[in-house]
PDB file of N, CA and C in Angstrom:
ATOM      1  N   UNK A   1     -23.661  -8.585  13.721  1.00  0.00           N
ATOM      2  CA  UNK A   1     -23.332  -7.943  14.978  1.00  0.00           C
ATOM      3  C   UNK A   1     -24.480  -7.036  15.391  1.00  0.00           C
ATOM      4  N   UNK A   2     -25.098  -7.048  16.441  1.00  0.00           N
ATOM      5  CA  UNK A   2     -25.793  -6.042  17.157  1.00  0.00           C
ATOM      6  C   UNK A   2     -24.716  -5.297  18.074  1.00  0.00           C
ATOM      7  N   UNK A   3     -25.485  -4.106  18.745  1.00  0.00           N
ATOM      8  CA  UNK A   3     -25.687  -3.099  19.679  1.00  0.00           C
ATOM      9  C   UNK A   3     -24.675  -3.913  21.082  1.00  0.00           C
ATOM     10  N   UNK A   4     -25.252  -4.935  21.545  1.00  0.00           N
ATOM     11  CA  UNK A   4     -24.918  -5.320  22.448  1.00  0.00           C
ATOM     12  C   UNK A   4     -23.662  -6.368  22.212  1.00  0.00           C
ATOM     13  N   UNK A   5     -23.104  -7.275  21.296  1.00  0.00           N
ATOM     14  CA  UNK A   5     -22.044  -7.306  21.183  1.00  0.00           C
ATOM     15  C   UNK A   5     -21.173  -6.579  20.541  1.00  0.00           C
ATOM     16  N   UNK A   6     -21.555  -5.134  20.130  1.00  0.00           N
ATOM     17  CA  UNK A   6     -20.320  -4.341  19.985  1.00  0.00           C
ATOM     18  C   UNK A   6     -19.818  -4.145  21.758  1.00  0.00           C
ATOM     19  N   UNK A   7     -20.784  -3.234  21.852  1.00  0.00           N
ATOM     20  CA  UNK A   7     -20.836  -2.422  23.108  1.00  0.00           C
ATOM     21  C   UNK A   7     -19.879  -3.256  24.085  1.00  0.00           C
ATOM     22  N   UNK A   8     -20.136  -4.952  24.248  1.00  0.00           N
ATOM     23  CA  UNK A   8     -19.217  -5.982  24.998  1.00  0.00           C
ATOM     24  C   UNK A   8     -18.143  -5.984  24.860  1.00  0.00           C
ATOM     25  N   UNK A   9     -17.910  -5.568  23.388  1.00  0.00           N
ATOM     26  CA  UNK A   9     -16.402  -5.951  22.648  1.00  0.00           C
ATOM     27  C   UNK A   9     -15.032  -4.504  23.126  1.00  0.00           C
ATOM     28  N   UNK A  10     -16.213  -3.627  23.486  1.00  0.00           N
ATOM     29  CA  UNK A  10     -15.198  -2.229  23.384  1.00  0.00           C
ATOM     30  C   UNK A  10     -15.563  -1.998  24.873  1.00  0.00           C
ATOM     31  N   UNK A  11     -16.025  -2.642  25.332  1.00  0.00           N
ATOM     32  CA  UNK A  11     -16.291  -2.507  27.239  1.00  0.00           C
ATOM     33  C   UNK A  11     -14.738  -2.362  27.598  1.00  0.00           C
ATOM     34  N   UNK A  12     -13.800  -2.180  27.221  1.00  0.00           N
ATOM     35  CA  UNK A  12     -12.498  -2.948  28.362  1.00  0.00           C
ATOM     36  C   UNK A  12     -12.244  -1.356  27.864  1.00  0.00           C
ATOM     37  N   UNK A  13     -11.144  -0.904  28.892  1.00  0.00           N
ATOM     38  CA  UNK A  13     -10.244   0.549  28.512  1.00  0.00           C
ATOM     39  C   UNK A  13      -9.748  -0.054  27.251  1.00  0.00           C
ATOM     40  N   UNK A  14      -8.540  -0.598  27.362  1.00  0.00           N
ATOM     41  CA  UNK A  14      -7.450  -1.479  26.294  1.00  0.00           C
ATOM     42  C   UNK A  14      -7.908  -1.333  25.045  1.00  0.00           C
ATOM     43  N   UNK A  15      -9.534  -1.808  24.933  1.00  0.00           N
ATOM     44  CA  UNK A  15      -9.986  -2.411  23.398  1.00  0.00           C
ATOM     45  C   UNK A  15     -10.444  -1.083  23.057  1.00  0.00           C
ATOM     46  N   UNK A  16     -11.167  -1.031  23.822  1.00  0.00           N
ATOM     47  CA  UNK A  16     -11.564   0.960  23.376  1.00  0.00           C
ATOM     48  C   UNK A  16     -10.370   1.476  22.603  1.00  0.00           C
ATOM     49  N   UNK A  17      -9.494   1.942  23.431  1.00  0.00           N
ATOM     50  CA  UNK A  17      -8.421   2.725  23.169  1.00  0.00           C
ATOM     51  C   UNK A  17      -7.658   2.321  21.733  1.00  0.00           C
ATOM     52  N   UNK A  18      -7.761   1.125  21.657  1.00  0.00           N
ATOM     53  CA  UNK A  18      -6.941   0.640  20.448  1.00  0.00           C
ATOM     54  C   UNK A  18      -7.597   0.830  18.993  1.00  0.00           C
ATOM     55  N   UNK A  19      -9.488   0.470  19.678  1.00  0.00           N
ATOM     56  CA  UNK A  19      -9.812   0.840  18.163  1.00  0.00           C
ATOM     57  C   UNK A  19     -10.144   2.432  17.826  1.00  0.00           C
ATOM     58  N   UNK A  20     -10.019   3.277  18.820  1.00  0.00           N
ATOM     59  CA  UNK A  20      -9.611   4.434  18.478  1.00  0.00           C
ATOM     60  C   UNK A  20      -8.445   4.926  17.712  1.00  0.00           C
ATOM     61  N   UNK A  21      -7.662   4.336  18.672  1.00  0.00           N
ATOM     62  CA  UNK A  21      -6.431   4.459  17.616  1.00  0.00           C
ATOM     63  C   UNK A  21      -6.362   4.491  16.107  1.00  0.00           C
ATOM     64  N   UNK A  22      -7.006   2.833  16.196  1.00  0.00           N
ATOM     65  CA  UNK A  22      -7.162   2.209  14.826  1.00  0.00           C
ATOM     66  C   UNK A  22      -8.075   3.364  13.774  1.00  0.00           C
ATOM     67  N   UNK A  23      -8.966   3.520  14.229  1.00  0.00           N
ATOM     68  CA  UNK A  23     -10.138   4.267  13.722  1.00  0.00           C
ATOM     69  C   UNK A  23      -9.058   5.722  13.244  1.00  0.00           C
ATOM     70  N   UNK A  24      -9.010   6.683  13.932  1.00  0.00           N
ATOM     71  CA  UNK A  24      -7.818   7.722  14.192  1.00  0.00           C
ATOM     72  C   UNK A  24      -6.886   7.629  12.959  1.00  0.00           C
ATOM     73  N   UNK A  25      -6.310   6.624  12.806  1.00  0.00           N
ATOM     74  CA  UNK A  25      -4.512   6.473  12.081  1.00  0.00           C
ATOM     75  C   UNK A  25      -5.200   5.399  10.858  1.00  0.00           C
ATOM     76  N   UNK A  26      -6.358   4.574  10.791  1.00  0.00           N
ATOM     77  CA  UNK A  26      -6.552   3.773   9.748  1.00  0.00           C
ATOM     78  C   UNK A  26      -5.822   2.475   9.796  1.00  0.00           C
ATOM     79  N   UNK A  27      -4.659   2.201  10.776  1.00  0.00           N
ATOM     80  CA  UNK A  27      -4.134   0.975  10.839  1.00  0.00           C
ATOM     81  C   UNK A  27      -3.234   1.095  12.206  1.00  0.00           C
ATOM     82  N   UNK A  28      -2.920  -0.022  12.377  1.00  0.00           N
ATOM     83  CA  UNK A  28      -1.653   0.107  13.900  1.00  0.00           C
ATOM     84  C   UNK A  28      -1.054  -1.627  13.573  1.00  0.00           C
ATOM     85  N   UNK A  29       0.180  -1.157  14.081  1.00  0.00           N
ATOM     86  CA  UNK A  29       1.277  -2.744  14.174  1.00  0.00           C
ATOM     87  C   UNK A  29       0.653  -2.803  15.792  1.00  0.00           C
ATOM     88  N   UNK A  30       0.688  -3.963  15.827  1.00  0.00           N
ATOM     89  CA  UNK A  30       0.847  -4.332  17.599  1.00  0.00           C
ATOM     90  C   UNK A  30       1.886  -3.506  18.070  1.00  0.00           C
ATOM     91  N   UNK A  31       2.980  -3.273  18.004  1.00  0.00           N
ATOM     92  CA  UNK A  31       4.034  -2.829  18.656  1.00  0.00           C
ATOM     93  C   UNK A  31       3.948  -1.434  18.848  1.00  0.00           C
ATOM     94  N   UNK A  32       3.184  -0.502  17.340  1.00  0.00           N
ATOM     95  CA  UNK A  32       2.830   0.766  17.966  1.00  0.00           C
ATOM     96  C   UNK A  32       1.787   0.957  18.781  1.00  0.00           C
ATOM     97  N   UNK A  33       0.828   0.118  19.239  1.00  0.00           N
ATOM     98  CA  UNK A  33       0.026  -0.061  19.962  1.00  0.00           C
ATOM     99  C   UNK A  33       0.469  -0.767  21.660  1.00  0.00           C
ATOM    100  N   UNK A  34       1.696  -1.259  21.593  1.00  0.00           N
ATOM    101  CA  UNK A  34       2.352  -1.567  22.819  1.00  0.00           C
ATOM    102  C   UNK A  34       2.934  -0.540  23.423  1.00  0.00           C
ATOM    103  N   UNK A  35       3.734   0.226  22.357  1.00  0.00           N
ATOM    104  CA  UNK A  35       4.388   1.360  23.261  1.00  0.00           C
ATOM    105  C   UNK A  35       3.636   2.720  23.583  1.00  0.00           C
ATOM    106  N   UNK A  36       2.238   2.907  22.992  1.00  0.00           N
ATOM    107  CA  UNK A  36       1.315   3.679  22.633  1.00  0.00           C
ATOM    108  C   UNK A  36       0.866   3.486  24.261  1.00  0.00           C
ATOM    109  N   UNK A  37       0.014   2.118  24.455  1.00  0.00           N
ATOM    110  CA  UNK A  37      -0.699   2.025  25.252  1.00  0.00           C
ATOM    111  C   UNK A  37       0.222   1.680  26.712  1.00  0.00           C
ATOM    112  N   UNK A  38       1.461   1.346  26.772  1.00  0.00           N
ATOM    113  CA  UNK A  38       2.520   1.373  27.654  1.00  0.00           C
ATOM    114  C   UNK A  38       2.304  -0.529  28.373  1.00  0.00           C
ATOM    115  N   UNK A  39       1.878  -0.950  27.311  1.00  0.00           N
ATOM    116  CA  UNK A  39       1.469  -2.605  27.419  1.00  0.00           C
ATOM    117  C   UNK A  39       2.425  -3.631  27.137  1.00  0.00           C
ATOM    118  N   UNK A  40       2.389  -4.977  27.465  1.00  0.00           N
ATOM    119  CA  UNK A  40       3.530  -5.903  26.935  1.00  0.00           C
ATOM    120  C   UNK A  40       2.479  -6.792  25.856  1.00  0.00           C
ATOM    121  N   UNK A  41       3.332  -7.246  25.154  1.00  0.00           N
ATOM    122  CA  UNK A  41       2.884  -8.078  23.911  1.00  0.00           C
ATOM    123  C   UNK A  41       2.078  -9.168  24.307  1.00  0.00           C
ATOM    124  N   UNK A  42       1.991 -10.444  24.867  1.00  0.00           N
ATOM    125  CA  UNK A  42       0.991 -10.847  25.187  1.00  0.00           C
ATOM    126  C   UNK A  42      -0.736  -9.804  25.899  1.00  0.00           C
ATOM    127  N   UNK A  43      -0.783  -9.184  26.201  1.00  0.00           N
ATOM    128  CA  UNK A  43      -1.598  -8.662  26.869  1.00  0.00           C
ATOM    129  C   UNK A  43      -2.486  -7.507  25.698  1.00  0.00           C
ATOM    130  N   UNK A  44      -1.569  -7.437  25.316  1.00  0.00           N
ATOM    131  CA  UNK A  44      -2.122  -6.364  23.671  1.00  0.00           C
ATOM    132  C   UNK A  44      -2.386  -7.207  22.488  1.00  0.00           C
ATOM    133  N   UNK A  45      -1.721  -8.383  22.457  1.00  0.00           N
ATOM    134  CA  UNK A  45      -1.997  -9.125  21.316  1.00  0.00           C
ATOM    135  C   UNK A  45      -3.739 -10.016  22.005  1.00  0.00           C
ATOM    136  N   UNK A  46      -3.432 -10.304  23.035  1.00  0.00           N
ATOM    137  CA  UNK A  46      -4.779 -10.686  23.441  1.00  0.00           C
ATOM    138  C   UNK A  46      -6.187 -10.160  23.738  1.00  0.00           C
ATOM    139  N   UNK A  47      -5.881  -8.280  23.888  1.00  0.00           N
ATOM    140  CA  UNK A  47      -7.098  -7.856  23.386  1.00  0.00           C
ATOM    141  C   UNK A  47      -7.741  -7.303  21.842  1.00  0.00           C
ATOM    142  N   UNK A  48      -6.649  -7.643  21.271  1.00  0.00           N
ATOM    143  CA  UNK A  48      -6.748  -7.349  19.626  1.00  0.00           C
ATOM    144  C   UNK A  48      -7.122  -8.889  19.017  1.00  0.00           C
ATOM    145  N   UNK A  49      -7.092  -9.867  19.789  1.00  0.00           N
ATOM    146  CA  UNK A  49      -7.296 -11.055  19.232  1.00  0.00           C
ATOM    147  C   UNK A  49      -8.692 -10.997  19.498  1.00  0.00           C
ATOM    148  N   UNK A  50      -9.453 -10.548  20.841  1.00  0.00           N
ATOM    149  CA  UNK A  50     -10.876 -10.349  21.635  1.00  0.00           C
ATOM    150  C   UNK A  50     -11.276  -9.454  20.442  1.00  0.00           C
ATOM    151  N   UNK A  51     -10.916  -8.129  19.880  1.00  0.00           N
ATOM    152  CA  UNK A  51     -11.680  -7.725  19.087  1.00  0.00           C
ATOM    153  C   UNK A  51     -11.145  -7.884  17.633  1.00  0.00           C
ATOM    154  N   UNK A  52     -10.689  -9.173  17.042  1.00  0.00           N
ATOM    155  CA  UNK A  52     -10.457  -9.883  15.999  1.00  0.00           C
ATOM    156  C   UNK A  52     -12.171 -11.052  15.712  1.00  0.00           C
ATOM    157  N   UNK A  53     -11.913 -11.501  17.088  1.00  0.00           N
ATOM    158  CA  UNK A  53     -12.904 -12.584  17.138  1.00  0.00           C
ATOM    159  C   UNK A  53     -14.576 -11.995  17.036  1.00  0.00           C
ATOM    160  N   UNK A  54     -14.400 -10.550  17.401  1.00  0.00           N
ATOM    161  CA  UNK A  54     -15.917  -9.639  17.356  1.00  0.00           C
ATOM    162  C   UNK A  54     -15.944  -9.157  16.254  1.00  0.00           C
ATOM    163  N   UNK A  55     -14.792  -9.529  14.931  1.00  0.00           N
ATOM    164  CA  UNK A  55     -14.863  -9.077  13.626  1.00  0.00           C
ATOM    165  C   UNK A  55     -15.083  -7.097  13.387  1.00  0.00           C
ATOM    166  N   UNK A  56     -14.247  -6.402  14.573  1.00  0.00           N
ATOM    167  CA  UNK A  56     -14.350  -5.353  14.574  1.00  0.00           C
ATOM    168  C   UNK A  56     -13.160  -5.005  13.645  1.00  0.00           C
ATOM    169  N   UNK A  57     -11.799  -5.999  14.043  1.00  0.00           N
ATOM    170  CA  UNK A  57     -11.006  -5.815  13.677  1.00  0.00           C
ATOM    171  C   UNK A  57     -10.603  -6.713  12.136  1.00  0.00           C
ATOM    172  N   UNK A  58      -9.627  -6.450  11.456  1.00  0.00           N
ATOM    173  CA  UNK A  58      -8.768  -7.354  10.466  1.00  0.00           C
ATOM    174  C   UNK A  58      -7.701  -7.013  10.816  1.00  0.00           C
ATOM    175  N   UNK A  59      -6.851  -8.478  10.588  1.00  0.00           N
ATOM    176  CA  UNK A  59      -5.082  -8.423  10.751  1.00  0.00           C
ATOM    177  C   UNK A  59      -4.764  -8.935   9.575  1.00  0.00           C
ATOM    178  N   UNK A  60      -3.478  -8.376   9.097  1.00  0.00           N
ATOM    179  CA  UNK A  60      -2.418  -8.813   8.200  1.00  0.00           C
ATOM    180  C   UNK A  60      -1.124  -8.450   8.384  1.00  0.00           C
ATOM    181  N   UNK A  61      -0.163  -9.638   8.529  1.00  0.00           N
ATOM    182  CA  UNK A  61       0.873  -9.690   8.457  1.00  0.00           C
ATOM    183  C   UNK A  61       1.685  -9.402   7.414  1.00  0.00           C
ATOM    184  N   UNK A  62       2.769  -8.490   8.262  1.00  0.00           N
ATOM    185  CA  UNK A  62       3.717  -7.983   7.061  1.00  0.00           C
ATOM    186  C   UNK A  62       5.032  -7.992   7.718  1.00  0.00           C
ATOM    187  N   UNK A  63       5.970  -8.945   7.198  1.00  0.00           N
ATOM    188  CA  UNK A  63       7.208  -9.928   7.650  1.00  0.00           C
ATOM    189  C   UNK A  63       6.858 -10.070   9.768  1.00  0.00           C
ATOM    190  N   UNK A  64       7.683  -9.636  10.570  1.00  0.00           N
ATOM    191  CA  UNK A  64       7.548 -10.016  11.343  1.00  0.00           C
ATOM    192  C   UNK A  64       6.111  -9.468  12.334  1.00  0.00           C
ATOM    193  N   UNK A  65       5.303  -8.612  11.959  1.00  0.00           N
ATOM    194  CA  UNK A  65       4.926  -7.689  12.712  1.00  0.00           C
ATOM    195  C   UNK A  65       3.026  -7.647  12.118  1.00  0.00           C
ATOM    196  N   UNK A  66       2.403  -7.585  12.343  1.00  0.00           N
ATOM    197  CA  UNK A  66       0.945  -7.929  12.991  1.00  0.00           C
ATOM    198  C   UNK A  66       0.274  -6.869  12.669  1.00  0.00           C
ATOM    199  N   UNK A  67      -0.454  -5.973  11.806  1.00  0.00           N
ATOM    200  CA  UNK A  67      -1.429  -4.987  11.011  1.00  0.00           C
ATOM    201  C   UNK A  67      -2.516  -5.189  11.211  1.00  0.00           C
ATOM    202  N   UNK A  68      -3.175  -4.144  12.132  1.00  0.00           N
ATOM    203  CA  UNK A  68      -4.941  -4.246  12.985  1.00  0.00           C
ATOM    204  C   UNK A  68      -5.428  -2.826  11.788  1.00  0.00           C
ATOM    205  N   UNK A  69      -6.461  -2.864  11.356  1.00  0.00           N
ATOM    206  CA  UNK A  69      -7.629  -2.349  10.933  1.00  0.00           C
ATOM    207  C   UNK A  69      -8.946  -2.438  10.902  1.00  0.00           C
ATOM    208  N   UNK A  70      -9.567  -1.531  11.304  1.00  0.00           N
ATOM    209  CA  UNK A  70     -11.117  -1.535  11.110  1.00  0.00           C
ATOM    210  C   UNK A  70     -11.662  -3.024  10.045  1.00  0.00           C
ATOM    211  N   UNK A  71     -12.307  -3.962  10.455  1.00  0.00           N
ATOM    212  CA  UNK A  71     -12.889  -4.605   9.535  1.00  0.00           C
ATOM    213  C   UNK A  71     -13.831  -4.070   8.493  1.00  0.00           C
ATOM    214  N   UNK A  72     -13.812  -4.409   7.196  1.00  0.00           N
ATOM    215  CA  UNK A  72     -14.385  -3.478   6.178  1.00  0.00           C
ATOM    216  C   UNK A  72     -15.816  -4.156   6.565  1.00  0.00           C
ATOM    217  N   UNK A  73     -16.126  -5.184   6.882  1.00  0.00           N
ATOM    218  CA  UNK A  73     -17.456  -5.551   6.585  1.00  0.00           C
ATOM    219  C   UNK A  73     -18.472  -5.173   8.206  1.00  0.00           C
ATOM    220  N   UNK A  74     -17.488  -4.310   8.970  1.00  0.00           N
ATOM    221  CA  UNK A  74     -18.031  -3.807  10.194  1.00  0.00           C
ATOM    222  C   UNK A  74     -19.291  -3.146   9.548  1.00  0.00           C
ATOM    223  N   UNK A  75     -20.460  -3.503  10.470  1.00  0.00           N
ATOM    224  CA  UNK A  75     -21.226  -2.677   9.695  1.00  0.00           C
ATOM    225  C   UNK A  75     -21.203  -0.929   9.867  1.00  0.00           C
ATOM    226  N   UNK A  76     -21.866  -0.055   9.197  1.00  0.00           N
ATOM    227  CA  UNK A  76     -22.007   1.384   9.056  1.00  0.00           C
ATOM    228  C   UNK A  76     -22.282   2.228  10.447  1.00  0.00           C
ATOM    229  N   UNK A  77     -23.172   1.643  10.690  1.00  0.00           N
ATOM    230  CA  UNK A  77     -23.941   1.978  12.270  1.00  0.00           C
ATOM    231  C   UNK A  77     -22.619   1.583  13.214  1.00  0.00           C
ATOM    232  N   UNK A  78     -21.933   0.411  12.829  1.00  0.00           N
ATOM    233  CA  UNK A  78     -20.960   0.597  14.036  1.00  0.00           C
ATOM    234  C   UNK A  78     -19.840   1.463  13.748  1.00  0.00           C
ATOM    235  N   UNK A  79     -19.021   2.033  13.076  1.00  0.00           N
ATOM    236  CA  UNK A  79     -18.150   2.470  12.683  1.00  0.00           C
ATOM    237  C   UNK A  79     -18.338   4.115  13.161  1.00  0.00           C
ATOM    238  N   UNK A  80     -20.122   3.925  12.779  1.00  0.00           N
ATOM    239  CA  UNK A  80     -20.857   5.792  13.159  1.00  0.00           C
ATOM    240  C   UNK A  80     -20.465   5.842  14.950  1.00  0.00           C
ATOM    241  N   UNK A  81     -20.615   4.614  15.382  1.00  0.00           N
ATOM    242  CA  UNK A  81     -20.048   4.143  17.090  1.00  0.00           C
ATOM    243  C   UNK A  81     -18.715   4.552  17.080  1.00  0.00           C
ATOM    244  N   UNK A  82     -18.139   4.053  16.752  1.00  0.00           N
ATOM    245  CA  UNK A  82     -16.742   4.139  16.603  1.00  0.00           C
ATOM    246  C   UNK A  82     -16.050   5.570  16.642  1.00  0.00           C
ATOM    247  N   UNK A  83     -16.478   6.378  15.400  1.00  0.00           N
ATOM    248  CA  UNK A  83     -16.167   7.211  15.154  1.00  0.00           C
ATOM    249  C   UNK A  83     -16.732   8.420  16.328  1.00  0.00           C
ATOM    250  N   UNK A  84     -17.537   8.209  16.640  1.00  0.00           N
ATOM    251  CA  UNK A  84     -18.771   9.043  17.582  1.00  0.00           C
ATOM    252  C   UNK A  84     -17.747   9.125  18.957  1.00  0.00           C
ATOM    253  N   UNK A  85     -17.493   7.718  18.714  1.00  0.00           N
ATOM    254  CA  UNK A  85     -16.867   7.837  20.269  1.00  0.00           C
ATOM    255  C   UNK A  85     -15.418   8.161  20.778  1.00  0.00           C
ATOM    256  N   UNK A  86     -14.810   8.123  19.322  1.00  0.00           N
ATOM    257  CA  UNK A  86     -13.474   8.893  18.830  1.00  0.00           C
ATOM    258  C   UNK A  86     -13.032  10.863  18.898  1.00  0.00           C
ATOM    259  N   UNK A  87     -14.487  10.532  18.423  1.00  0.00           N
ATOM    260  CA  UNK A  87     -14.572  12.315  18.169  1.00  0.00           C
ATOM    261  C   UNK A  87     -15.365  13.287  19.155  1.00  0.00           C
ATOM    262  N   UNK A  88     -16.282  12.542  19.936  1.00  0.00           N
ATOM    263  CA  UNK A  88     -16.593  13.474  20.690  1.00  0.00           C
ATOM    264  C   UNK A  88     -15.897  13.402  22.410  1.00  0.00           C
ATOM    265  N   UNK A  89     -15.141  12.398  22.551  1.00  0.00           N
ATOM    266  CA  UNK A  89     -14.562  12.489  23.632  1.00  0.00           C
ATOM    267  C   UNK A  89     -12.176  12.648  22.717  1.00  0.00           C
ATOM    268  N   UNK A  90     -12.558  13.301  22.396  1.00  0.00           N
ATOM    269  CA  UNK A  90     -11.265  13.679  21.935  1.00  0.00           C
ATOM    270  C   UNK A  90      -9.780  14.496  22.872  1.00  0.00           C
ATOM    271  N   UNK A  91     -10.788  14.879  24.204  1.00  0.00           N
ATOM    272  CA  UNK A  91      -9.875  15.601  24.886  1.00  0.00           C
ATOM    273  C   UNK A  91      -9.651  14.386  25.689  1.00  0.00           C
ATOM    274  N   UNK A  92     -10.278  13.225  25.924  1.00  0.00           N
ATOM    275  CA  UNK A  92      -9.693  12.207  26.841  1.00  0.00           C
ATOM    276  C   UNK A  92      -8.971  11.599  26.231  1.00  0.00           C
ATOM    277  N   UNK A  93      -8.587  11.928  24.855  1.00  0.00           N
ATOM    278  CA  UNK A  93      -7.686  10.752  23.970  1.00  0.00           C
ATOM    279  C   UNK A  93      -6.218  11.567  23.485  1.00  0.00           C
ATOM    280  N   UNK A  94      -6.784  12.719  23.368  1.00  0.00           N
ATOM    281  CA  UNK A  94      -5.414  13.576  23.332  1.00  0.00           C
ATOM    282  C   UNK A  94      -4.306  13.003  23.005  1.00  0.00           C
ATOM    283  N   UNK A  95      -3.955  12.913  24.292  1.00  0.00           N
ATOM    284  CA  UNK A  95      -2.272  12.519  24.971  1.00  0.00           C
ATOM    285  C   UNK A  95      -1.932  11.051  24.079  1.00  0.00           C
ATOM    286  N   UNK A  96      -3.164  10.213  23.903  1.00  0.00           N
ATOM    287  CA  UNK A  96      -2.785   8.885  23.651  1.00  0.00           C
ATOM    288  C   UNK A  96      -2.665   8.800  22.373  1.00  0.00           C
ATOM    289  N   UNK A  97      -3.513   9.928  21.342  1.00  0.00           N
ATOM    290  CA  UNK A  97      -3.295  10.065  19.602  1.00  0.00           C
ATOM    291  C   UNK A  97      -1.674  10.601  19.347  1.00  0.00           C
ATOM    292  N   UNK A  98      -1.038  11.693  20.537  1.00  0.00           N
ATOM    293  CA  UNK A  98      -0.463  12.061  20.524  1.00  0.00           C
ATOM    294  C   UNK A  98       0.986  11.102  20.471  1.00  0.00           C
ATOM    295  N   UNK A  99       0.905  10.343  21.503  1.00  0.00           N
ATOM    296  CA  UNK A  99       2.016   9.496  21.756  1.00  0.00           C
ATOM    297  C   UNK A  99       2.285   8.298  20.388  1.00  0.00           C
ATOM    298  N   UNK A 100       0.864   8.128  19.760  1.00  0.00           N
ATOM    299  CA  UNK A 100       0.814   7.185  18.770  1.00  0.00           C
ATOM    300  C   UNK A 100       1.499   7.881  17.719  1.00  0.00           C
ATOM    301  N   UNK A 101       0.973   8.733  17.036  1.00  0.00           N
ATOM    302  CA  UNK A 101       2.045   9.841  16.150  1.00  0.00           C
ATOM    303  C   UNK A 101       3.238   9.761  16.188  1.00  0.00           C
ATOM    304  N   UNK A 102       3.626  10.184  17.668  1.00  0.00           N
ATOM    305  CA  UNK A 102       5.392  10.081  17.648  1.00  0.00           C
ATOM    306  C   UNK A 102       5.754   8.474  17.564  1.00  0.00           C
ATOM    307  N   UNK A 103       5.160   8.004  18.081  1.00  0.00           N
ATOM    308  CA  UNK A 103       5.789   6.502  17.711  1.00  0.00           C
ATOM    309  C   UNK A 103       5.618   6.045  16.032  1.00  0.00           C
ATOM    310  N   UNK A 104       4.447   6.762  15.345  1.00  0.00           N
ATOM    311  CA  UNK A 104       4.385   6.572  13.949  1.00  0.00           C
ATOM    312  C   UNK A 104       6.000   6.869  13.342  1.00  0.00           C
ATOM    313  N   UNK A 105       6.099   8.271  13.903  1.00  0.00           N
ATOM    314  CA  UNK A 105       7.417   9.130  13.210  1.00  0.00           C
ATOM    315  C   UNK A 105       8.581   8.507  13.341  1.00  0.00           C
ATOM    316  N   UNK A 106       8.442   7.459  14.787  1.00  0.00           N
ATOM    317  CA  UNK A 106       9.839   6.692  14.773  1.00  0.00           C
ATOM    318  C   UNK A 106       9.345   5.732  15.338  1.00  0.00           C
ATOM    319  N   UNK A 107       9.013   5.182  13.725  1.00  0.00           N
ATOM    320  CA  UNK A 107       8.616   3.748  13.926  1.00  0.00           C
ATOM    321  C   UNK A 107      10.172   2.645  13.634  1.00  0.00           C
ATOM    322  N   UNK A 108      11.388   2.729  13.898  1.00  0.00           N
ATOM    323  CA  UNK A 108      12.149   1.953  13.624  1.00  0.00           C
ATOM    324  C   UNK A 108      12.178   2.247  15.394  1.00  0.00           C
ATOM    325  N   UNK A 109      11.906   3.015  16.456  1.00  0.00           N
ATOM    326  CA  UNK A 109      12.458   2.811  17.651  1.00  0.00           C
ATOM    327  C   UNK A 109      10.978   1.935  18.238  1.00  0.00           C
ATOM    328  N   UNK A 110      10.092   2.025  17.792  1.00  0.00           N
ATOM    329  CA  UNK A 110       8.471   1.157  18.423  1.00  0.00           C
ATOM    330  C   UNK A 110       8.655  -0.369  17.506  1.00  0.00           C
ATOM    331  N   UNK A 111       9.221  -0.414  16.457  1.00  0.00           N
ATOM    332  CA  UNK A 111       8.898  -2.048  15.659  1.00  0.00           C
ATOM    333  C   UNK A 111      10.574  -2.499  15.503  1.00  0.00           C
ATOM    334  N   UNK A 112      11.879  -2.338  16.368  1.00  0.00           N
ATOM    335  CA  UNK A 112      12.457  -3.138  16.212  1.00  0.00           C
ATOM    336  C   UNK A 112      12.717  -3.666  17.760  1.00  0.00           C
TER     337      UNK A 112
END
């Protein structure tokens, strides 16, 4: 991966936001990431599939429900991206780390 297909991969609001998330919490179900981002399931599963295919992401399934994480073999330099762009714009993400949390805390009302 270079510079310029990260940069492609996290161009969209959606994908941004999610691998913040991701980055942020260390993992997300699709579904806390649906009610997080106020999205429907096709439309969230299809930009997590966009940054599946840029190997930013890894999924694993666990019974019905879909587990996004940072890919381990992302390289260093991107993750320093990642993180950079997590942490220094933190007041624009606020509200959205915020909402992810509470949906963490009641995760039987976001994953059933």
């Amino acid at each position: 991966m270079n510079a310029l297909q990260l940069f492609k991969c996290l161009a969209d609001d959606t994908r941004l936001k999610s691998v913040v998330l991701i980055h942020t919490f260390g993992e997300a179900c699709v579904c806390e990431l649906m009610e997080t981002l106020k999205l429907d399931q096709p439309k969230t599963s299809r930009h997590l599939a966009s940054l599946r295919k840029c190997n930013i992401l890894l999924d694993e399934r666990r019974g019905k429900w879909v587990y996004y994480r940072l890919h381990p073999e992302l390289p260093e330099w991107a993750k320093s991206v990642i993180a950079s762009a997590s942490e220094s714009n933190s007041e624009d993400f606020e509200a959205l780390l915020a909402t992810f949390k509470q949906c963490q805390l009641n995760g039987s009302d976001c994953c059933n």
